[in-house]
PDB file of N, CA and C in Angstrom:
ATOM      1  N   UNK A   1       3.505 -17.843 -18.564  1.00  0.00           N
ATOM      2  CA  UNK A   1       2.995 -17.682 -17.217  1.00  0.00           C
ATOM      3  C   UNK A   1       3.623 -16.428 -16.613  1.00  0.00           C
ATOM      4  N   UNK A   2       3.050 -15.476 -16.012  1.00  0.00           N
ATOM      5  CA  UNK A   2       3.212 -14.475 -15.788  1.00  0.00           C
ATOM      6  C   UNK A   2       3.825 -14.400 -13.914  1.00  0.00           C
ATOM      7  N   UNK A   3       4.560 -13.603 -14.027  1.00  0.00           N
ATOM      8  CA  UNK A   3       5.134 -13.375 -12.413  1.00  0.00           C
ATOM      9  C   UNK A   3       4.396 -12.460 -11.978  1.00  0.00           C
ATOM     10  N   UNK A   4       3.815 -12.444 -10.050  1.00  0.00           N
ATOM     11  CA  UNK A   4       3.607 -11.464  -9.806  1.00  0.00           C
ATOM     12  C   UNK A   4       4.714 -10.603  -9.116  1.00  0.00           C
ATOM     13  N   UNK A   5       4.099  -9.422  -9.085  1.00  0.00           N
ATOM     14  CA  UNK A   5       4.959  -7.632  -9.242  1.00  0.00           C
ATOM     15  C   UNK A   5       5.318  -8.170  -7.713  1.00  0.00           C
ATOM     16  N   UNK A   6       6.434  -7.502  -7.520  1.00  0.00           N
ATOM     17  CA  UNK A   6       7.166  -8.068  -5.874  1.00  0.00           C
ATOM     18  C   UNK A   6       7.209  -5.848  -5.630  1.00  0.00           C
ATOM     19  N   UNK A   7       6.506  -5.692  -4.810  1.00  0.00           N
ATOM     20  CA  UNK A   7       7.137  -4.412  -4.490  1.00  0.00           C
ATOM     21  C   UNK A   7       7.658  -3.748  -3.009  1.00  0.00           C
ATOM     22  N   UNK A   8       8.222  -3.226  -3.312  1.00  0.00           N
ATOM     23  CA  UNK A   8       9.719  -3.348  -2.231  1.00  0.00           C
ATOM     24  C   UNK A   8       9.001  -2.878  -0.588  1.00  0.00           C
ATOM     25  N   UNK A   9       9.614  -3.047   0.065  1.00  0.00           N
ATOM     26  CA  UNK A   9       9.046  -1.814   1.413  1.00  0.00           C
ATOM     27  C   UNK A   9       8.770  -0.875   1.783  1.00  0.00           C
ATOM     28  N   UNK A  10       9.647  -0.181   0.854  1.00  0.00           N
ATOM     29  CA  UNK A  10       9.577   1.184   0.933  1.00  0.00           C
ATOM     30  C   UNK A  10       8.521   1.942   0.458  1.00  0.00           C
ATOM     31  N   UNK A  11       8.315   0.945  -0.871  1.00  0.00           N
ATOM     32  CA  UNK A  11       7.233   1.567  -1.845  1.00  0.00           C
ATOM     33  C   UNK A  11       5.938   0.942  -0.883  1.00  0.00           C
ATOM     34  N   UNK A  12       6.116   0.499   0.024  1.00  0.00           N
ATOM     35  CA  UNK A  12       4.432  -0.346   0.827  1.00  0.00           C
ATOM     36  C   UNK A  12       4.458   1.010   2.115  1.00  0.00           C
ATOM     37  N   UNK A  13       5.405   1.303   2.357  1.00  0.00           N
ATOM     38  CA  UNK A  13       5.228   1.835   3.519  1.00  0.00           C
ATOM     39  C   UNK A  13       4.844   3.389   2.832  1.00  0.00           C
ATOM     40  N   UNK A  14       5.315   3.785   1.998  1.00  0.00           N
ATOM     41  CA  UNK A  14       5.212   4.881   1.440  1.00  0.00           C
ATOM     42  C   UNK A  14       3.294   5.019   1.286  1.00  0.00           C
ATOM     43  N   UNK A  15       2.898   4.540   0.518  1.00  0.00           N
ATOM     44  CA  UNK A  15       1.529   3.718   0.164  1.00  0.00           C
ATOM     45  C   UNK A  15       0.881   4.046   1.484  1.00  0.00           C
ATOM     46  N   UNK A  16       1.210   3.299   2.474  1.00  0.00           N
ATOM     47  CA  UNK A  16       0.609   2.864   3.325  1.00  0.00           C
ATOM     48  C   UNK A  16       0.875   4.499   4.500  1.00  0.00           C
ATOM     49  N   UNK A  17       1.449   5.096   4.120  1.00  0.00           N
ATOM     50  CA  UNK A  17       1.798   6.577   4.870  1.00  0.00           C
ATOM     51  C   UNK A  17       0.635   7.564   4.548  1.00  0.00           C
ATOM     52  N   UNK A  18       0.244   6.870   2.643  1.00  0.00           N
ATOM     53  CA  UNK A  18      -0.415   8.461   2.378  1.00  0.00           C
ATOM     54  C   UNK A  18      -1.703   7.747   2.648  1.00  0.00           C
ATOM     55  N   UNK A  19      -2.104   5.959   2.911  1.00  0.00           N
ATOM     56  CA  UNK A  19      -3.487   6.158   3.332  1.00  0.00           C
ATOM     57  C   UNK A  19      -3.784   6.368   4.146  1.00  0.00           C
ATOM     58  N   UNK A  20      -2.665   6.425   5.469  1.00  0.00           N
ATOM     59  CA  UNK A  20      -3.265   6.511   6.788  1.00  0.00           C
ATOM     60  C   UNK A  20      -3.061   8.104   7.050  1.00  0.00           C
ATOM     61  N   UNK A  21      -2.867   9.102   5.925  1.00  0.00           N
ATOM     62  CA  UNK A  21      -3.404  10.367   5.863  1.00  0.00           C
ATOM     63  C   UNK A  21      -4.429  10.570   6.094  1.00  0.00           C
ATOM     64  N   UNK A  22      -5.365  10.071   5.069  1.00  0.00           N
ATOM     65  CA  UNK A  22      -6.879  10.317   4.654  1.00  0.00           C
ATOM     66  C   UNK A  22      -7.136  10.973   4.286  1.00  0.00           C
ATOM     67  N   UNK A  23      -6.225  11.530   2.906  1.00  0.00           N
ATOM     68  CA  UNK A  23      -6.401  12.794   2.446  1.00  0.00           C
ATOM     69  C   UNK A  23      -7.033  12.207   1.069  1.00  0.00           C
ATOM     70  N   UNK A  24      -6.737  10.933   0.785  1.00  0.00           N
ATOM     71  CA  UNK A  24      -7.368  10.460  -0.583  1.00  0.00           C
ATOM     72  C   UNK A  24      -7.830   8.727  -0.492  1.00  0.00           C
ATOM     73  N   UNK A  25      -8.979   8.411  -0.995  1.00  0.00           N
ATOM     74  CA  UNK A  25      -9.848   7.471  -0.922  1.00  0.00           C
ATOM     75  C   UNK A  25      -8.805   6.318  -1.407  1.00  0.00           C
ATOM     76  N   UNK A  26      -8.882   4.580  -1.157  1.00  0.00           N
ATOM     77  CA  UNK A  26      -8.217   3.768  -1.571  1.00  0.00           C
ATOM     78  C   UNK A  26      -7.746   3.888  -2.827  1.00  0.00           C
ATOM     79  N   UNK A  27      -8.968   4.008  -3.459  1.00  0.00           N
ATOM     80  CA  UNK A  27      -9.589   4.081  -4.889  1.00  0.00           C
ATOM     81  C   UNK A  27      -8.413   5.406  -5.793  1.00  0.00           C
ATOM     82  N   UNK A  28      -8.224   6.459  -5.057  1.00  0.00           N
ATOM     83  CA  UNK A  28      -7.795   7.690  -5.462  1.00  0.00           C
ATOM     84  C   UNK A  28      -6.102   6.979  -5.479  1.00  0.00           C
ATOM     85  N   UNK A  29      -5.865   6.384  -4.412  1.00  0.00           N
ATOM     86  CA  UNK A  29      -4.047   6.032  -4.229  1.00  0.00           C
ATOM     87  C   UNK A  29      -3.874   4.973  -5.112  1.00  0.00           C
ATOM     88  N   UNK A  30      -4.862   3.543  -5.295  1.00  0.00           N
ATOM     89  CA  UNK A  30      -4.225   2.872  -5.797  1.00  0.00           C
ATOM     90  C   UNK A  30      -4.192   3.337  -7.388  1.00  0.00           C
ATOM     91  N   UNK A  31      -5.280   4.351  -7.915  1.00  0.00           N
ATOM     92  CA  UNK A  31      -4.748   5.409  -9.356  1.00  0.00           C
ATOM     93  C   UNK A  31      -3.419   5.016  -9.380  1.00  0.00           C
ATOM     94  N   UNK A  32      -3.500   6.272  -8.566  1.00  0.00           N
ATOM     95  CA  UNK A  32      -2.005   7.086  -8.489  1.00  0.00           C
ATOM     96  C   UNK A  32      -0.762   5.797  -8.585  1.00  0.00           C
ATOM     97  N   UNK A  33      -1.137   5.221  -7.279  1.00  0.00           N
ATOM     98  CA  UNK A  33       0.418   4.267  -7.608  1.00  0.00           C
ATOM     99  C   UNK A  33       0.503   2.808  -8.537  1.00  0.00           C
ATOM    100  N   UNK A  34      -0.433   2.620  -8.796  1.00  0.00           N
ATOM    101  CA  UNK A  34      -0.744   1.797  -9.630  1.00  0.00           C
ATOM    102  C   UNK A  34      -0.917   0.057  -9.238  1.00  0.00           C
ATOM    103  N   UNK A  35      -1.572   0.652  -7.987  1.00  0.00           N
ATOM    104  CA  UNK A  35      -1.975  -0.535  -7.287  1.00  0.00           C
ATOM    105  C   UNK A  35      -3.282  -1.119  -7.287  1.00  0.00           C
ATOM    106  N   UNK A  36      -4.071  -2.060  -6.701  1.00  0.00           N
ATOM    107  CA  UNK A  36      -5.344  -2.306  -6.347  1.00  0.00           C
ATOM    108  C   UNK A  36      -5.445  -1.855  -4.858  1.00  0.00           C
ATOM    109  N   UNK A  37      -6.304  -1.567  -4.706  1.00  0.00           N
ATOM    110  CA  UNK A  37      -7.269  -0.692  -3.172  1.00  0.00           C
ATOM    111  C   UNK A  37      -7.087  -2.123  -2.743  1.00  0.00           C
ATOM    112  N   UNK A  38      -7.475  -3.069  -2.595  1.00  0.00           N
ATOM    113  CA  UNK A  38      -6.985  -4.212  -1.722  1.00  0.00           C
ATOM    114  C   UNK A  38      -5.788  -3.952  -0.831  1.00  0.00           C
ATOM    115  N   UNK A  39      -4.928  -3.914  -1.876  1.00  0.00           N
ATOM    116  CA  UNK A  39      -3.799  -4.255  -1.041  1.00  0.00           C
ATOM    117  C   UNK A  39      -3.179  -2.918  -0.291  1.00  0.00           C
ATOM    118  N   UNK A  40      -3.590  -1.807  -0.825  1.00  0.00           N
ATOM    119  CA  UNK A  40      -3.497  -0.658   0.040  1.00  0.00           C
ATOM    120  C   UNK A  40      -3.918  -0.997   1.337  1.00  0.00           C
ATOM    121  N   UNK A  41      -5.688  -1.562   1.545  1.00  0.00           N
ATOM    122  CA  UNK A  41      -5.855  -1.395   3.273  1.00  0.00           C
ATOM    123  C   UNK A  41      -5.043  -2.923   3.719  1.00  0.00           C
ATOM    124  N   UNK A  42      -4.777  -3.614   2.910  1.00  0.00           N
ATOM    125  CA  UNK A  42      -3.607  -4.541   3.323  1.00  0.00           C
ATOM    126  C   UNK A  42      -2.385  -3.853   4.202  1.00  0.00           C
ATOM    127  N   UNK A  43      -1.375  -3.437   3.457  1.00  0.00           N
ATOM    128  CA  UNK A  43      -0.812  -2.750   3.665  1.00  0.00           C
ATOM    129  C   UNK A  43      -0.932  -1.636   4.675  1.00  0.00           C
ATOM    130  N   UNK A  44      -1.540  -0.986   4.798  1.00  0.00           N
ATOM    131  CA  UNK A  44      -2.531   0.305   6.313  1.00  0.00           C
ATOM    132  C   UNK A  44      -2.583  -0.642   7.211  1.00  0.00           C
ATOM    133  N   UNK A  45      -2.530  -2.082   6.973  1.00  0.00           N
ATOM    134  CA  UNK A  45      -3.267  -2.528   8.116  1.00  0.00           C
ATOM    135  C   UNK A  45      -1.798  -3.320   8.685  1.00  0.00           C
ATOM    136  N   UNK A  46      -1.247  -3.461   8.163  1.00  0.00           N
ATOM    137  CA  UNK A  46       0.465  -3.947   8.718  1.00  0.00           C
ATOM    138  C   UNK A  46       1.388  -3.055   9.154  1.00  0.00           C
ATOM    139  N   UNK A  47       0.599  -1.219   8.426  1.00  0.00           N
ATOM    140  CA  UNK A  47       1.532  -0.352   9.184  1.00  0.00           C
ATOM    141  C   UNK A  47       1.224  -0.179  10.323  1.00  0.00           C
ATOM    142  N   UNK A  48      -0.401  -0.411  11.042  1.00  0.00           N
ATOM    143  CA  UNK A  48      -0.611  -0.186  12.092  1.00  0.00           C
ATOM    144  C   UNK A  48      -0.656  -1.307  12.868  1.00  0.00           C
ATOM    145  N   UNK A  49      -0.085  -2.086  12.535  1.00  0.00           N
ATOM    146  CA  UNK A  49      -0.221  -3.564  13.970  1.00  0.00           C
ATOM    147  C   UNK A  49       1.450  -3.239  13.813  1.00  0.00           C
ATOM    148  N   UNK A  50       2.179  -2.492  13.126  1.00  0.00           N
ATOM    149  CA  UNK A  50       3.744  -2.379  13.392  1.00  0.00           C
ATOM    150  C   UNK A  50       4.811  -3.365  12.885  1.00  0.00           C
ATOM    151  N   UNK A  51       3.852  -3.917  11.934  1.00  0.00           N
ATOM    152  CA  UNK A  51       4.925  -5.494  11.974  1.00  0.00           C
ATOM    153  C   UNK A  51       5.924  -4.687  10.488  1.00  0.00           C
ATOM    154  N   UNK A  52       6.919  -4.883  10.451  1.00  0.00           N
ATOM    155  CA  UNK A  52       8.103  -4.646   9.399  1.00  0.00           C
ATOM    156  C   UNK A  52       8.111  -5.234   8.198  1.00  0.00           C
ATOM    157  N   UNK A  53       8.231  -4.955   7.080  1.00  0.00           N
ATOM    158  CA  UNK A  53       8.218  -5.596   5.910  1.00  0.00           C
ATOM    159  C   UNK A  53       9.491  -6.354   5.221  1.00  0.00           C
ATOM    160  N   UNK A  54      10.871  -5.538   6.312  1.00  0.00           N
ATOM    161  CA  UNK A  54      12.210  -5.819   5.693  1.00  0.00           C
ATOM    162  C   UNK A  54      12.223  -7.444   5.894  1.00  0.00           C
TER     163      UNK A  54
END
C-alpha cells in the first residue's frame, strides 16, 4: 500500500507563487514540478484566501 507524497510549504507556496504569475498554464507547472494541475489551483487558491500552510 502506497503512501501519499506529503509536500512541505514551502514547496506549495513556491508552486503557488509561479501560478499566480501567469506566466505558465497549470498544465505547464505541474510538468515542471511534478505535480497534478489540481492541486496547483488548490494551492493558488489558499495562497489567495491567505490561510498558512505551517
Amino acid at each position: 500500500m502506497s503512501k501519499r507524497k506529503q509536500h512541505a510549504p514551502e514547496f506549495k507556496a513556491k508552486v503557488a507563487l509561479e501560478a499566480l504569475k501567469g506566466e505558465e498554464t497549470a498544465a505547464e507547472l505541474a510538468s515542471r514540478f511534478g505535480v497534478y494541475p489540481m492541486m496547483i489551483h488548490q494551492w493558488k487558491r489558499v495562497r489567495l484566501e491567505g490561510v498558512s500552510w505551517g
